[in-house]
N, C-alpha and C. Protein backbone atom coordinates (compact mmCIF):
# COMPACT_ATOMS: atom_id res chain seq x y z
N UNK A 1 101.28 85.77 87.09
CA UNK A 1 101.89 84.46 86.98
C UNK A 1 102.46 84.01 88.33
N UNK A 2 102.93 84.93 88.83
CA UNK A 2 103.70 84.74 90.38
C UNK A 2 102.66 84.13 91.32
N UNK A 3 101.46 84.64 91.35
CA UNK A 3 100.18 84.39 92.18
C UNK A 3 99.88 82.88 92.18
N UNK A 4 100.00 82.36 90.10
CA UNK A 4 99.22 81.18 90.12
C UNK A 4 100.37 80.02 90.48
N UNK A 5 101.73 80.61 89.91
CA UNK A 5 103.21 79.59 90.53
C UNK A 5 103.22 79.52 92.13
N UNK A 6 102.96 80.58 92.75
CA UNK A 6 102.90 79.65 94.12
C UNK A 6 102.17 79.16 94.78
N UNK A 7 100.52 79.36 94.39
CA UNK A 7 99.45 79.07 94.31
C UNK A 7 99.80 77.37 94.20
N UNK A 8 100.23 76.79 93.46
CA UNK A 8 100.45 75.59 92.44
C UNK A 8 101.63 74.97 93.20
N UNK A 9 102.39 75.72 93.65
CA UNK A 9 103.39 75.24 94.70
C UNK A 9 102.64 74.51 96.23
N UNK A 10 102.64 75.70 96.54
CA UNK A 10 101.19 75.11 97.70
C UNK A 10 100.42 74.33 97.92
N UNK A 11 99.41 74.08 96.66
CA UNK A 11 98.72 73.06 96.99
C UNK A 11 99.52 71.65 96.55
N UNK A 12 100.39 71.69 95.66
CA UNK A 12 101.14 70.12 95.24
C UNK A 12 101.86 69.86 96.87
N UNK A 13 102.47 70.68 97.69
CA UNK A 13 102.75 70.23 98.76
C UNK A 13 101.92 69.90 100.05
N UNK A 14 100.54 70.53 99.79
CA UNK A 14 99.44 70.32 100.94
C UNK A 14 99.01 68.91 100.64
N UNK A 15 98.57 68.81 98.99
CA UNK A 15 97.77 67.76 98.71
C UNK A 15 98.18 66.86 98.08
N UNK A 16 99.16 67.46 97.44
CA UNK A 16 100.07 66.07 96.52
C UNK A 16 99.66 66.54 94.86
N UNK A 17 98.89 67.66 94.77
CA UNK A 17 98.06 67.57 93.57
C UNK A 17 97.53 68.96 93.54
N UNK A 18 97.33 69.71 92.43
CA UNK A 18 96.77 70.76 92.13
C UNK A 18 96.04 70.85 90.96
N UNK A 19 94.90 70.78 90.98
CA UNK A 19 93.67 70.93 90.07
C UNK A 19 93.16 72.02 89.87
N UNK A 20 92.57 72.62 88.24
CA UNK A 20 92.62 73.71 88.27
C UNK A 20 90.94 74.25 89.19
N UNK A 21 90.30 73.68 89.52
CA UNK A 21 89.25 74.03 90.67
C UNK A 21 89.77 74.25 91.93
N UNK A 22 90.72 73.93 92.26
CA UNK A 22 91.48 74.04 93.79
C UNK A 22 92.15 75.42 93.41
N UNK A 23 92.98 75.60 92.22
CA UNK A 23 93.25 77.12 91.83
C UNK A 23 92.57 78.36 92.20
N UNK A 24 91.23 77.91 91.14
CA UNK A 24 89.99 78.54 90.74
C UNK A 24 89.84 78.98 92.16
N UNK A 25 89.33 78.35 93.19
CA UNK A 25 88.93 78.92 94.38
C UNK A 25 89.97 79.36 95.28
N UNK A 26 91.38 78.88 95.30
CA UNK A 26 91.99 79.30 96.62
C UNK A 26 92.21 81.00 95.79
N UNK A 27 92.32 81.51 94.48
CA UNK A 27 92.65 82.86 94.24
C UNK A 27 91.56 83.53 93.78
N UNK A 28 90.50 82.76 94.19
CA UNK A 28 89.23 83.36 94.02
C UNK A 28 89.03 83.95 92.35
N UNK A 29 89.27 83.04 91.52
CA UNK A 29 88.93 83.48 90.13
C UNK A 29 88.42 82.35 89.26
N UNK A 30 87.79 82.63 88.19
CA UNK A 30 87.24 81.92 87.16
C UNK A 30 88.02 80.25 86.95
N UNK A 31 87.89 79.27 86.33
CA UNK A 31 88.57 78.19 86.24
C UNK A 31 89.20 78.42 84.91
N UNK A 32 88.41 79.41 83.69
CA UNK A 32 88.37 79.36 82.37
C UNK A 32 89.94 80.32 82.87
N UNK A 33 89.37 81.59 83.32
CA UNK A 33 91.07 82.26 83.89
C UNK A 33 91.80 81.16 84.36
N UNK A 34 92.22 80.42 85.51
CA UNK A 34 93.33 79.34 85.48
C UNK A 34 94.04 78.55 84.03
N UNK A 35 92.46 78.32 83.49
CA UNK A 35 93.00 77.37 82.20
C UNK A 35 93.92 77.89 81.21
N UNK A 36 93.81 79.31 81.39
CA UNK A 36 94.37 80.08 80.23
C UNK A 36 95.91 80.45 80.75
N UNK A 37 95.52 80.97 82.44
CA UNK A 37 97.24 80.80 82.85
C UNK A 37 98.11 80.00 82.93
N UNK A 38 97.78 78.61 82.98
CA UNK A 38 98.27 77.26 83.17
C UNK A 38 98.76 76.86 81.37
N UNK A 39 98.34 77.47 80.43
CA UNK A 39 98.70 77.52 79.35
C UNK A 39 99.75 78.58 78.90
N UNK A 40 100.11 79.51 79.75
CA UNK A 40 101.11 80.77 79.22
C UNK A 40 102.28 80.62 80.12
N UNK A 41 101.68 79.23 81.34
CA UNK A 41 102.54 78.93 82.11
C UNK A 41 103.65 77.80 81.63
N UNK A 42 102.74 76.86 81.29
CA UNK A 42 102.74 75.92 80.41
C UNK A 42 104.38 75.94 78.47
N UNK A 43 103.80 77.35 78.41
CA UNK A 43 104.27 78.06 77.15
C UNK A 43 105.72 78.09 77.81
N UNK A 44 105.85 78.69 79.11
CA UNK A 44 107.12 79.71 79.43
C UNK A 44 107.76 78.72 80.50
N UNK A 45 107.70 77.43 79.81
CA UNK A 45 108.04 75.97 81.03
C UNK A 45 108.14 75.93 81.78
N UNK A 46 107.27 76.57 83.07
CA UNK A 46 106.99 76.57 84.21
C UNK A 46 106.01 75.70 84.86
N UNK A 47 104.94 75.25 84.11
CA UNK A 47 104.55 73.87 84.16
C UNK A 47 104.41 72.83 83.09
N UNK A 48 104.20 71.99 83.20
CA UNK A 48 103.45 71.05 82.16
C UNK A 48 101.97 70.72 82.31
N UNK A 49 101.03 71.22 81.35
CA UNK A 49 99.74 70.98 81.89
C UNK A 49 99.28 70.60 80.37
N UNK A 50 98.05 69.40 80.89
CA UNK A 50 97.47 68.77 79.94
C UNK A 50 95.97 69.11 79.93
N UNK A 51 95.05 69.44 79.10
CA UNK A 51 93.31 69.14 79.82
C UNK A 51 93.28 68.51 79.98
N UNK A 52 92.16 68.15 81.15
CA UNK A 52 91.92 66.99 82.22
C UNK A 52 93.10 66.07 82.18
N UNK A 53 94.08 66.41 82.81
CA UNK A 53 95.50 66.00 83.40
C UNK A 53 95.76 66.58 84.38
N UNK A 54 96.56 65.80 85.32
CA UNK A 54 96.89 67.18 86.00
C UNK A 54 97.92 68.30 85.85
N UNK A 55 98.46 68.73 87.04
CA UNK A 55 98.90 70.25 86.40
C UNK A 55 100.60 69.45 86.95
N UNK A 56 102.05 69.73 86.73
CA UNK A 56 103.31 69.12 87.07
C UNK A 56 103.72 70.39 86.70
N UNK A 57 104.80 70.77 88.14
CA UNK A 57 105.66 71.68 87.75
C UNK A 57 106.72 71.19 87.42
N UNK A 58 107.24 72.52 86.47
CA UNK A 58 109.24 71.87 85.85
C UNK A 58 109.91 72.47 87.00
N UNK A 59 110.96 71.60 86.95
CA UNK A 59 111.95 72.24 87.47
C UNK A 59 112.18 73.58 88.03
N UNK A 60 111.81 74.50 86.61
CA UNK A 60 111.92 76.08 86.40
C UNK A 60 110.84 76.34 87.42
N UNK A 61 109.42 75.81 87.36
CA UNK A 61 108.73 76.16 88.08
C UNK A 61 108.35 75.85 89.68
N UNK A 62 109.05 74.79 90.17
CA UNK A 62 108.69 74.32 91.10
C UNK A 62 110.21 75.54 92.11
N UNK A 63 111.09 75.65 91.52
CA UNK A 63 112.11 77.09 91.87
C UNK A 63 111.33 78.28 92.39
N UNK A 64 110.86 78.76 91.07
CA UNK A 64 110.04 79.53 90.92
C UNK A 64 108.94 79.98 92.19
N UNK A 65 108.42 78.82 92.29
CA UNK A 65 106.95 78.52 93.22
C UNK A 65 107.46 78.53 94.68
N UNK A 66 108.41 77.98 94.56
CA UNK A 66 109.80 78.22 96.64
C UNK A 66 109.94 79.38 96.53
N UNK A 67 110.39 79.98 95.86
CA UNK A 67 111.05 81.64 96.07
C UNK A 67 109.79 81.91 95.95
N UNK A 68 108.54 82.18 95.52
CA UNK A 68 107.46 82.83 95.25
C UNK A 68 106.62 82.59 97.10
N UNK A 69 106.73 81.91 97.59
CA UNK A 69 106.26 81.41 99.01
C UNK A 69 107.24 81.48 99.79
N UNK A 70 108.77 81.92 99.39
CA UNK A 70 109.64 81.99 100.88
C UNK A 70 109.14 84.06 100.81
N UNK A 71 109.44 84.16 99.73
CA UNK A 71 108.68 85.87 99.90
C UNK A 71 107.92 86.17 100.43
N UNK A 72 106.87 86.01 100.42
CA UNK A 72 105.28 85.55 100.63
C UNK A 72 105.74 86.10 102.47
N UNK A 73 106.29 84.66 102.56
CA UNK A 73 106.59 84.44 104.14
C UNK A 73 107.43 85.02 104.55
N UNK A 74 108.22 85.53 104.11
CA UNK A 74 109.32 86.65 104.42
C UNK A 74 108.73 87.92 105.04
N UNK A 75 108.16 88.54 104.41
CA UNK A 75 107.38 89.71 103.86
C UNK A 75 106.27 89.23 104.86
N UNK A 76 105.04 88.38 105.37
CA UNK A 76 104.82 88.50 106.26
C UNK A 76 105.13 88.30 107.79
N UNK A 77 106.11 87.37 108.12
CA UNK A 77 107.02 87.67 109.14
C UNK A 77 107.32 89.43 109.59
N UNK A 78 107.92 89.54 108.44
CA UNK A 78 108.33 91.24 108.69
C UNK A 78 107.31 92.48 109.59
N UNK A 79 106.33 92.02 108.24
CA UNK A 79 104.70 93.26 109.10
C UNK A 79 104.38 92.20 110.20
N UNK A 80 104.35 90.91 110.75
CA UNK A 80 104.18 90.88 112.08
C UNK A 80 105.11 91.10 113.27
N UNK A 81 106.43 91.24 112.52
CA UNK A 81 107.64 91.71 113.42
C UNK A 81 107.34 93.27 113.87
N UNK A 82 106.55 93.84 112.45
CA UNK A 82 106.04 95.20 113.35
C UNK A 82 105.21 95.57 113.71
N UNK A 83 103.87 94.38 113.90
CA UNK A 83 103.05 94.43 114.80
C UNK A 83 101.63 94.54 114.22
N UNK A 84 101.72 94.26 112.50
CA UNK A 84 100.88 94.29 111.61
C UNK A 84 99.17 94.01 112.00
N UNK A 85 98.47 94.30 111.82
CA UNK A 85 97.11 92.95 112.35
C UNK A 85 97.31 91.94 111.28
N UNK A 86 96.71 90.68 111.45
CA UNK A 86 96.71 89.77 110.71
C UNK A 86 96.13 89.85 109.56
N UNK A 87 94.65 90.42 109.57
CA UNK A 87 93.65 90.89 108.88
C UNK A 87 94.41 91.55 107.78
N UNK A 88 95.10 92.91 107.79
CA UNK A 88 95.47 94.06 107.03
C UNK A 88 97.07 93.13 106.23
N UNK A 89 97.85 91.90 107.03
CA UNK A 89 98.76 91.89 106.81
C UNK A 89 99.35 91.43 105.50
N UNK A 90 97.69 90.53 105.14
CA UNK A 90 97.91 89.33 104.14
C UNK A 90 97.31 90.29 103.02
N UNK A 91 96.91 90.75 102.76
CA UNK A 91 96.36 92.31 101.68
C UNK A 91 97.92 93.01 101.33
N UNK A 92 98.38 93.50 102.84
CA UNK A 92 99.31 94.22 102.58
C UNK A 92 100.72 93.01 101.57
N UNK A 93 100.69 92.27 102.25
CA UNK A 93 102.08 91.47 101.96
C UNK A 93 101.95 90.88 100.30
N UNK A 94 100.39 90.83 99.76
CA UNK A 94 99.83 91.02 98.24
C UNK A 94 100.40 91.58 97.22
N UNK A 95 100.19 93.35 98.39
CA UNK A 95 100.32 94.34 97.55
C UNK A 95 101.58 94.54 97.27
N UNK A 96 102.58 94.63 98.11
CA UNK A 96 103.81 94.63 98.35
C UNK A 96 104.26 93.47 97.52
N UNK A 97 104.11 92.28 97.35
CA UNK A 97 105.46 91.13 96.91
C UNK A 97 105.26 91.50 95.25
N UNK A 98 104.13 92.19 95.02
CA UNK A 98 104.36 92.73 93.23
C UNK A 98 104.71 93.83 92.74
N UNK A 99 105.05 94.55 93.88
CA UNK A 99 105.64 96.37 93.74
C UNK A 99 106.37 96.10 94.31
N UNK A 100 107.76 95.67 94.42
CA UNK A 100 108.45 96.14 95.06
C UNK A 100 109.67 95.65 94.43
N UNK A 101 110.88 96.08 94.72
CA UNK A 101 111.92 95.55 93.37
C UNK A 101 112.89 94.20 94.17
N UNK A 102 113.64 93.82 93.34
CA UNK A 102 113.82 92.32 94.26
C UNK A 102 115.45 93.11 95.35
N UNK A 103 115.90 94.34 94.84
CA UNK A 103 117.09 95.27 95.65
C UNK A 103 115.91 95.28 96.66
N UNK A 104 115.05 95.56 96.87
CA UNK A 104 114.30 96.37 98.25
C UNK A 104 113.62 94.75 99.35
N UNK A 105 113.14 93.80 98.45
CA UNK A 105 113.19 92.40 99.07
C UNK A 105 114.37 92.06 99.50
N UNK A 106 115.36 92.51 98.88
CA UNK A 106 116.49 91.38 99.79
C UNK A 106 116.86 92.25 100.86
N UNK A 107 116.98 93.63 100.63
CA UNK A 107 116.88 94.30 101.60
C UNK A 107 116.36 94.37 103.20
N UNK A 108 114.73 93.58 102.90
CA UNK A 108 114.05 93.69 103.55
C UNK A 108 114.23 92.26 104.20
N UNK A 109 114.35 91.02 103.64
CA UNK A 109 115.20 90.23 104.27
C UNK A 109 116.12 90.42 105.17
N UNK A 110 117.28 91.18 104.61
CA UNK A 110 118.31 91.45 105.96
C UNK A 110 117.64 91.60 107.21
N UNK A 111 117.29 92.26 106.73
CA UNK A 111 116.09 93.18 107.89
C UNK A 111 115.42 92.42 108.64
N UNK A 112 114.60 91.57 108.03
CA UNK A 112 114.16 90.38 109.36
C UNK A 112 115.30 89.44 109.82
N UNK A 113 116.16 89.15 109.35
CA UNK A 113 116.91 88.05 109.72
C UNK A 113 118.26 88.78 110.88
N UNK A 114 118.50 90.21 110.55
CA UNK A 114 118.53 90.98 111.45
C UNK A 114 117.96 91.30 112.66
N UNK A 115 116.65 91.42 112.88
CA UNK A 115 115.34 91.91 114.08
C UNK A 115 115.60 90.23 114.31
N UNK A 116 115.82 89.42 113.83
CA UNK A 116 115.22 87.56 114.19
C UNK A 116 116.88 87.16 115.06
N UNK A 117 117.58 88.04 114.91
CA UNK A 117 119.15 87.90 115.48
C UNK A 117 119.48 88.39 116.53
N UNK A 118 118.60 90.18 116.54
CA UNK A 118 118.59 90.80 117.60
C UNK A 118 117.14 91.63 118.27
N UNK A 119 116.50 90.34 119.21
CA UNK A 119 115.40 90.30 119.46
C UNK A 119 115.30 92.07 120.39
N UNK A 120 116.41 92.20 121.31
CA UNK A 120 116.34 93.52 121.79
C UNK A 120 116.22 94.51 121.13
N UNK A 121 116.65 94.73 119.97
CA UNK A 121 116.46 95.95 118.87
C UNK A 121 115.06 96.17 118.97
N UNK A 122 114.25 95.29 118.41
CA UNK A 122 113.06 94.70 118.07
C UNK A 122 111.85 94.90 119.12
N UNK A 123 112.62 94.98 120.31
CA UNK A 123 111.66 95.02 121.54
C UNK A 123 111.39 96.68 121.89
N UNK A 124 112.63 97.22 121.42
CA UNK A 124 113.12 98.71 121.35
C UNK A 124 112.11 99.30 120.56
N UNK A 125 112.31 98.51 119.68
CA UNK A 125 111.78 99.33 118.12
C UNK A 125 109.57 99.79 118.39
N UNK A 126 109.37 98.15 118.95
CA UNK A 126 108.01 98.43 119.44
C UNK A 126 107.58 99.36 120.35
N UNK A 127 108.54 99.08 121.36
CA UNK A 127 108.74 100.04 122.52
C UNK A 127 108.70 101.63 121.72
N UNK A 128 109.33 101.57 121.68
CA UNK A 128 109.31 103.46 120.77
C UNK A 128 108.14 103.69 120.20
N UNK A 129 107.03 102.67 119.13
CA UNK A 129 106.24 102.55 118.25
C UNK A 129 105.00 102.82 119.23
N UNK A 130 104.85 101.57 120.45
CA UNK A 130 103.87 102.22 121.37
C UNK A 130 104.08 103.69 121.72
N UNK A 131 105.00 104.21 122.63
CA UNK A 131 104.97 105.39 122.85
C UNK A 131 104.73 106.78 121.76
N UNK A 132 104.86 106.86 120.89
CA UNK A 132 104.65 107.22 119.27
C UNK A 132 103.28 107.58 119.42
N UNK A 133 102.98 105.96 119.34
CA UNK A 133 101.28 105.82 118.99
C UNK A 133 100.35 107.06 119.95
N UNK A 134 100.59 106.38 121.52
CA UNK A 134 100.49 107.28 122.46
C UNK A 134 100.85 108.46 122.65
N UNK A 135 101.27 109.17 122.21
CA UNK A 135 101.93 110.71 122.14
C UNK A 135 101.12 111.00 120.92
N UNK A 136 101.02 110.27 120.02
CA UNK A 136 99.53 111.19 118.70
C UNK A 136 98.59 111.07 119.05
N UNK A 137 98.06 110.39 120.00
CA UNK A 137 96.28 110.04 120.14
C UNK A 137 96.27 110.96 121.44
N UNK A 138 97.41 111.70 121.75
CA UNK A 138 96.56 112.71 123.00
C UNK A 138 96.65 113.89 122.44
């Protein structure tokens, strides 16, 4: 549900509008799958969705859909604060924003807004990470 709420967040702010074919493809799944989440979404008033209507978040959901994308972005900030590849980061930051408990997210917040406060830590921290790297590969 988290996937298709910020999914739905996203595109109402890119495009003004979220259709369940714009769904369908940005999470790479079926439309008949959207139709059915947009209905349990729908159920648990997180949106209002009609067939062939479009899709309106509530209140509950349009909350929902910010915190679901400040995570998102949180969480990848972080793995590029430690030097993540881009490639591996957006997989990783996937896997992570649905395992992980919301004590260890806010946690991990501090944590960037910390490294984003004190850029020298940060420069340290890489610094050590190269040399690391270099000291196992000989």
């Amino acid at each position: 549900m988290e996937d298709y709420l910020e999914k739905i967040y996203e595109l109402i702010h890119e495009k003004g509008y979220a259709r369940v074919s714009d769904i369908a493809n940005s999470l790479a799944v079926q439309p008949s799958s959207v139709t059915k989440m947009l209905q349990k979404l729908d159920e648990n008033e997180y949106v209002s969705y009609e067939k062939y209507r479009g899709i309106v978040l509530t209140a509950r959901g349009h909350k929902m859909g910010r915190l679901m994308k400040e995570r998102h972005a949180m969480l990848a900030d972080f793995l590029r604060m430690l030097g993540v590849q881009e490639d591996t980061l957006q997989k990783d930051v996937e896997g992570i924003e649905h395992h992980v408990s919301p004590a260890t997210l806010e946690a991990l917040q501090s944590l960037v807004l910390f490294l984003q406060a004190h850029p020298d830590v940060l420069t340290s921290f890489l610094s050590f990470r190269e040399q690391s790297s270099e000291r196992s590969s000989t």
